[in-house]
Protein backbone atom coordinates (compact mmCIF):
# COMPACT_ATOMS: atom_id res chain seq x y z
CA UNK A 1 -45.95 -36.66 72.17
CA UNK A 2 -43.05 -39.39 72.68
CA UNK A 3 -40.98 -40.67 75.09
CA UNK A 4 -37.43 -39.71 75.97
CA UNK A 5 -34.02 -41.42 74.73
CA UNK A 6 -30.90 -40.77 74.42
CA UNK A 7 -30.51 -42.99 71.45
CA UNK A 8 -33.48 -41.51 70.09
CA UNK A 9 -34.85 -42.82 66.43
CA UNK A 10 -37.04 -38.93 65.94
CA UNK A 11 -36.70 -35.46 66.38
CA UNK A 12 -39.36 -33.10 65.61
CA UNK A 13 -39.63 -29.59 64.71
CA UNK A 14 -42.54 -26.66 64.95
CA UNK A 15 -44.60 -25.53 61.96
CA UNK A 16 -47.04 -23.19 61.18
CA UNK A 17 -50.40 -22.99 62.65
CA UNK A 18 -48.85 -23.73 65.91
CA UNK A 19 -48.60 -27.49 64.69
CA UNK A 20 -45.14 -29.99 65.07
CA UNK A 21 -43.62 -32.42 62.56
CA UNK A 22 -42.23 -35.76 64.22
CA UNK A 23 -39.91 -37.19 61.74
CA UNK A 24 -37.67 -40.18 62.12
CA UNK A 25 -33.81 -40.55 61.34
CA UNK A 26 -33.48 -43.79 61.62
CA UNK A 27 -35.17 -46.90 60.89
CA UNK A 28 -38.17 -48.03 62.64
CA UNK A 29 -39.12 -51.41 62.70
CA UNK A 30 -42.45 -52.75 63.15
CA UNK A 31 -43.48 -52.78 66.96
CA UNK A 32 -40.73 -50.57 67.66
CA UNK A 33 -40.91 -47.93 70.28
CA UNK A 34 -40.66 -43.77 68.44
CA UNK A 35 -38.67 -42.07 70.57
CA UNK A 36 -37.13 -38.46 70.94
CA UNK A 37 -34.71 -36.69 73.10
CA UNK A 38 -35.32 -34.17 76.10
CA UNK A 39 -32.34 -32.49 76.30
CA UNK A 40 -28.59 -32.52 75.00
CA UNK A 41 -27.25 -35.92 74.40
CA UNK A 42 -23.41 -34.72 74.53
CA UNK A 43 -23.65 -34.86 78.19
CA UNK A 44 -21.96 -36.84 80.71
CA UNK A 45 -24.70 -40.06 81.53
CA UNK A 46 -24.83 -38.87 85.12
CA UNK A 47 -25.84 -35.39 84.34
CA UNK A 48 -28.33 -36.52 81.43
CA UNK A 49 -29.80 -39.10 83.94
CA UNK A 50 -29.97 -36.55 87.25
CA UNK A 51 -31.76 -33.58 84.63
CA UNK A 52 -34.08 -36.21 83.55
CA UNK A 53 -35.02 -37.30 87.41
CA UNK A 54 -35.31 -33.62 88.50
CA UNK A 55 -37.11 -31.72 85.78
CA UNK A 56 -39.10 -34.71 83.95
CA UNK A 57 -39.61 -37.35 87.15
CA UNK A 58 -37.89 -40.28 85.67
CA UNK A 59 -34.93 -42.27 85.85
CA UNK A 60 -33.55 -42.79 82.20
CA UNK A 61 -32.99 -46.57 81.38
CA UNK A 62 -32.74 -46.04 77.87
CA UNK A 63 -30.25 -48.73 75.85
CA UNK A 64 -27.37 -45.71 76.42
CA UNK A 65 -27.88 -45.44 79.88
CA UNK A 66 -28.14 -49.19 80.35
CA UNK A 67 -24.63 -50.40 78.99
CA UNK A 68 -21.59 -50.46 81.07
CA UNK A 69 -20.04 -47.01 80.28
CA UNK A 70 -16.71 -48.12 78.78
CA UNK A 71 -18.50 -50.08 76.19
CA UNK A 72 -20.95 -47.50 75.18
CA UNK A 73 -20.71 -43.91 73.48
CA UNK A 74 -20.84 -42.36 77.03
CA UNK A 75 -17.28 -43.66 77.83
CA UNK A 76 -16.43 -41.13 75.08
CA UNK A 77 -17.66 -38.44 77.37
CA UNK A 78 -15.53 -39.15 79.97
CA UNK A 79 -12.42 -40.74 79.99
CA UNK A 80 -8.98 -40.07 79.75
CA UNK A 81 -6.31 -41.75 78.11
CA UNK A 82 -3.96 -44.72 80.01
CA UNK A 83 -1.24 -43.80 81.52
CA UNK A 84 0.55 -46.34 79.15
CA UNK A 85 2.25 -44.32 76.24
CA UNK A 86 2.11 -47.38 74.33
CA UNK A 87 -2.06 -48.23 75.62
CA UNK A 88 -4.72 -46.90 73.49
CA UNK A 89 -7.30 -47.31 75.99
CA UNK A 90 -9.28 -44.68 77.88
CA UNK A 91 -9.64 -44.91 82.37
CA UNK A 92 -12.66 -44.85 84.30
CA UNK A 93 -13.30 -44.81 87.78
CA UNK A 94 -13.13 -48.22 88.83
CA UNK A 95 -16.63 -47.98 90.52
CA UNK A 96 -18.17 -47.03 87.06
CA UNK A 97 -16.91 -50.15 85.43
CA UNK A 98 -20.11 -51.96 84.29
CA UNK A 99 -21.87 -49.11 85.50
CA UNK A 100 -25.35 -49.55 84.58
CA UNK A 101 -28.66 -47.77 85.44
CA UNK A 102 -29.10 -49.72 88.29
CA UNK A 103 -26.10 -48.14 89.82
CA UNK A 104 -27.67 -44.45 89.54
CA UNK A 105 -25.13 -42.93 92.78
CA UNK A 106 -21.88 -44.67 91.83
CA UNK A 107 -20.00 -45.56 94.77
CA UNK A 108 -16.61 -43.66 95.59
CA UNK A 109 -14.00 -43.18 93.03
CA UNK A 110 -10.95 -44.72 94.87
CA UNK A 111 -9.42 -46.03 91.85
CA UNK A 112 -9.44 -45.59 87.71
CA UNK A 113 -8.82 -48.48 85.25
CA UNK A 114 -8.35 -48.55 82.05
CA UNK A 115 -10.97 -50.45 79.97
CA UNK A 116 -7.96 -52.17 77.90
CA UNK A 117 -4.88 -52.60 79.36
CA UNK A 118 -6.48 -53.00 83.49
CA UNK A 119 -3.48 -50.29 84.27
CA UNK A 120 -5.08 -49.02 87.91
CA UNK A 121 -4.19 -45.68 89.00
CA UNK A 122 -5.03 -43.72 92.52
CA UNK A 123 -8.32 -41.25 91.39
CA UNK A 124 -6.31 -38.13 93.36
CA UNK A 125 -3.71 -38.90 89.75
CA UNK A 126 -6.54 -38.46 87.45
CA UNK A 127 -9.00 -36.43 88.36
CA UNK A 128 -6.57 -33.70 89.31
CA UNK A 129 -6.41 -32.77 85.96
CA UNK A 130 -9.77 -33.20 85.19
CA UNK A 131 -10.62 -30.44 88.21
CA UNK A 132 -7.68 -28.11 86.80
CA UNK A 133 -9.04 -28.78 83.11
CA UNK A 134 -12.61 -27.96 84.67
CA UNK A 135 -11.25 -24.11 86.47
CA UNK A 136 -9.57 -23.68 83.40
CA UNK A 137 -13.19 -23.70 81.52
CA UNK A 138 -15.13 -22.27 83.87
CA UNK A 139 -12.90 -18.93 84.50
CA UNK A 140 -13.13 -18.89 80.08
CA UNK A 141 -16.77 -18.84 80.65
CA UNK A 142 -16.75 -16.43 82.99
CA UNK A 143 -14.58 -13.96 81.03
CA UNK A 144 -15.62 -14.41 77.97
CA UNK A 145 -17.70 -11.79 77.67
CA UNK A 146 -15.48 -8.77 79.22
CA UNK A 147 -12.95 -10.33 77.88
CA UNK A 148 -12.70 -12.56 75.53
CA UNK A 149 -8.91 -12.54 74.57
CA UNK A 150 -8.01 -14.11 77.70
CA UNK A 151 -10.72 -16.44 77.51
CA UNK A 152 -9.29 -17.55 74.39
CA UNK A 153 -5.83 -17.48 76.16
CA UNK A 154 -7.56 -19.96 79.17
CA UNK A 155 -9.16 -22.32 75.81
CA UNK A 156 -5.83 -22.40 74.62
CA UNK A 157 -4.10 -23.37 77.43
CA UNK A 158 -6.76 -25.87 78.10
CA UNK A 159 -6.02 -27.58 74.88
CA UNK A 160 -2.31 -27.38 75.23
CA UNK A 161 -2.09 -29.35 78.55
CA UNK A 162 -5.20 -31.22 78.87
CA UNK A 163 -6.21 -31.93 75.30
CA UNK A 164 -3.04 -34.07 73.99
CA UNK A 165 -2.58 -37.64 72.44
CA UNK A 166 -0.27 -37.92 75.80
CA UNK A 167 -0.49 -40.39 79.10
CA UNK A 168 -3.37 -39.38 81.37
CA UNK A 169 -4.96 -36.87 79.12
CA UNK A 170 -8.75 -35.70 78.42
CA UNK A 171 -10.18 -38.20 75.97
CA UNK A 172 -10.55 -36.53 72.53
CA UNK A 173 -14.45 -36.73 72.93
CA UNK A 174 -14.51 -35.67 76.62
CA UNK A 175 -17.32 -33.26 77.42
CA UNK A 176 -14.88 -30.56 78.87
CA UNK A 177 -13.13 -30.20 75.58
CA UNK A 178 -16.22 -30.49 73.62
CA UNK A 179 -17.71 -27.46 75.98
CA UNK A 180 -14.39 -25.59 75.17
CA UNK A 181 -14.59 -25.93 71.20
CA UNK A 182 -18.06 -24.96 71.49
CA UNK A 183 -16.94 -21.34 73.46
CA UNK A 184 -14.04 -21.04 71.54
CA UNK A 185 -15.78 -20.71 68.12
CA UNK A 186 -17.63 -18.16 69.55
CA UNK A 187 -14.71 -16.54 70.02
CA UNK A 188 -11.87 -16.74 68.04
CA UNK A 189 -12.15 -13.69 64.94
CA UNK A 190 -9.50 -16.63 63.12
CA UNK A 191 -11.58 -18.51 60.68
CA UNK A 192 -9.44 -21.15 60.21
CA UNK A 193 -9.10 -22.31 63.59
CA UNK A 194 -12.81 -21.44 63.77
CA UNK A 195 -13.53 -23.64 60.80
CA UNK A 196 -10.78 -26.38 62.64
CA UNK A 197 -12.87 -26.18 65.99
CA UNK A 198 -16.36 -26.80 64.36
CA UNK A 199 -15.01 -29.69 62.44
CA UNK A 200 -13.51 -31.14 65.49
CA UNK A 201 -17.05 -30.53 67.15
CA UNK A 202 -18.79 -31.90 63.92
CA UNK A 203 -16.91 -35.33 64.67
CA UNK A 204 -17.29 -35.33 68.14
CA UNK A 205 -20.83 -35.49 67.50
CA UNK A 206 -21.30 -37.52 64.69
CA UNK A 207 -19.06 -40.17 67.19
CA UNK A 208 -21.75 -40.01 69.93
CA UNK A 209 -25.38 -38.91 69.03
CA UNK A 210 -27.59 -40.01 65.60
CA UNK A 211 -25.38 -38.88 62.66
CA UNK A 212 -28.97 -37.20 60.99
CA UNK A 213 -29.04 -34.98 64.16
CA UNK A 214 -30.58 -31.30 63.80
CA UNK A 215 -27.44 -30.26 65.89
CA UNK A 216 -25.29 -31.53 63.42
CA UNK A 217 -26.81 -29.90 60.20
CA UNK A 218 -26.74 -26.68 62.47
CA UNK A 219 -22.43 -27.09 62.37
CA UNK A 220 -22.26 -28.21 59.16
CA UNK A 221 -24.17 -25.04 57.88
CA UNK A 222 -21.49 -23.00 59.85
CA UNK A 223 -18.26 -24.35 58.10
CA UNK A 224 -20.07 -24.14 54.71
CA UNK A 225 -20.64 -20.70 55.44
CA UNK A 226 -17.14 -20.06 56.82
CA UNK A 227 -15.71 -20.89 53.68
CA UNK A 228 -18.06 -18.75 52.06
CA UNK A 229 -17.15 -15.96 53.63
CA UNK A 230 -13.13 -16.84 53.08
CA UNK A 231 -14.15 -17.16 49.17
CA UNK A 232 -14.87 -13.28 49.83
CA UNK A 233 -11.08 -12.81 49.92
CA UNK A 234 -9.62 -10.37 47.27
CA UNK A 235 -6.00 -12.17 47.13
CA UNK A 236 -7.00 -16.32 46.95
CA UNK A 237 -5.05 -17.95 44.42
CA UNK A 238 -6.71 -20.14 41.73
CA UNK A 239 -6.38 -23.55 43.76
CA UNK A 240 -7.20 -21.93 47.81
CA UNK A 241 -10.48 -20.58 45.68
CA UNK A 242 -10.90 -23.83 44.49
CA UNK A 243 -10.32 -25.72 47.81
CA UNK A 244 -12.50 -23.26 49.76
CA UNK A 245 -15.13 -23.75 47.04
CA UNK A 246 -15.28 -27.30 47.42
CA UNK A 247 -15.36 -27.53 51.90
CA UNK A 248 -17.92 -24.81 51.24
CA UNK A 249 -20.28 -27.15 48.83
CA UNK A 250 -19.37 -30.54 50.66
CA UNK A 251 -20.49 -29.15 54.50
CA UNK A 252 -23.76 -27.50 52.70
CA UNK A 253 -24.64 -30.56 50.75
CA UNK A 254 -24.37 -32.35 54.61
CA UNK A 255 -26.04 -30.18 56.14
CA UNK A 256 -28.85 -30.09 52.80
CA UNK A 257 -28.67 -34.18 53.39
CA UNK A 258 -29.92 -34.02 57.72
CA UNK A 259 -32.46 -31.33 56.96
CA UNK A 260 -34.12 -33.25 54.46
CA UNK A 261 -34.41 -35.70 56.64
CA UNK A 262 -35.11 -34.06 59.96
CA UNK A 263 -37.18 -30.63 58.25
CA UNK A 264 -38.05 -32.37 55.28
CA UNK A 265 -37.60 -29.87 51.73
CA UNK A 266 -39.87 -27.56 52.02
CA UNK A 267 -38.95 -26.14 54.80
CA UNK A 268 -37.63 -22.52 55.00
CA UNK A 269 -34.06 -23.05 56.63
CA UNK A 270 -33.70 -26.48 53.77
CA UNK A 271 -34.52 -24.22 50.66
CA UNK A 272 -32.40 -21.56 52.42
CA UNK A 273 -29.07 -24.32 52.49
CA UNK A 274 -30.57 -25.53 48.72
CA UNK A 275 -29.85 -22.32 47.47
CA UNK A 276 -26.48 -22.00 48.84
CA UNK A 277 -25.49 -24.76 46.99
């Protein structure tokens, strides 16, 4: 139907009579190549690039795969903030600066770098915490379901000492802590911090894929109906009813805004967010 990117300019969506809508969120110019994507584009290059090879046969050399990964959104992904307290500038390995697609198996990661200040820093420093930040996901995921208080407790702690505006911390866009907000909402019976998660998500991705997403209509709809649900409250005072009312319209109406764009407004799930509003 179209070829893969992971700056796509489509997306497309079933319909009835087993037939599929490709609709554009972007502009297309004249001569210009419609593309869509093949899988989630909030993941690391190397992963995107290695599913792409195994399951579809191809290496991706897409514009986002092709620029050096601290000056495109993939640096996002993955780094973690200088060791500088007074640098605003994410580290990379060393070997993946200028990393482009012609360098599919980056060499080893002796050293990190940061991509503003040069500050170079022994990998065994840094990616330390990224391995405890990693355990500390992975034994949430695996408890989450027989127990999902301490796999709240594990998200939490996770945040606390990996997730900070500190030296040598997870970026605020790195995957991990995307891929903890994302279990943690699932979570949490709070609706606050729910509703503080999914925004944190929402900008996460609006930062890093096509702002007219489908992914990102699917959030949006989830905070507008978060504050719906805290409008149910028998005890709100005249203004929190107010404030909830008016996070509840604004994340519908963005949500409303994608899906005419990506469903178009006819379709069921756009007329079902049209009459929320």
């Amino acid at each position: 139907m179209a070829n893969h990117s992971c700056s796509p300019n489509a997306c497309y969506h079933t319909r009835e009579h087993s037939t599929i809508a490709l609709r554009s969120f972007t502009d297309i110019q004249p001569g210009d190549e419609i593309t869509i994507s093949y899988l989630n584009l909030y993941l690391p290059r190397e992963y995107r690039r290695q599913h792409l090879l195994k399951t579809k046969h191809f290496l991706c050399q897409c514009t986002r795969c092709s620029m050096p990964l601290e000056k495109s959104r993939d640096g996002l992904l993955e780094g973690v903030t200088c060791g500088k307290t007074e640098c605003s500038g994410l580290m990379f390995p060393l070997s993946k600066q200028n990393y482009t697609c012609e360098d599919f198996t980056p060499s080893s990661h002796n050293l990190w770098m940061c991509s503003l200040c040069k500050l170079t820093l022994e990998s065994s420093i840094v990616e330390e915490k990224i391995e405890e930040a990693s355990a500390l996901l992975d034994s949430a995921s695996e408890t989450s379901e027989i127990n999902p208080e301490k796999a709240v407790d594990l998200l939490n702690q996770l945040f606390n000492y990996y997730g900070q505006e500190k030296p040598l911390q997870l970026g605020s866009h790195h995957s991990l802590l995307f891929n903890a907000r994302e279990l943690l909402v699932t979570l949490v019976s709070d609706i606050y911090n729910s509703i503080e998660h999914t925004k944190k998500i929402i900008t996460c991705l609006e930062d890093v894929i096509p702002k007219l997403s489908p992914e990102i209509a699917g959030y949006y709809w989830n905070v507008g109906t978060m504050y719906e649900k805290l409008l149910e409250g028998s005890d709100l005072s005249q203004d929190q009813s107010s404030n909830f009312l008016e996070n509840k319209h604004r994340a519908l109406e963005a949500c409303y805004t994608i899906q005419c764009v990506t469903l178009g407004k006819e379709h069921e799930w756009t007329r079902k967010t049209e009459q929320k509003l």
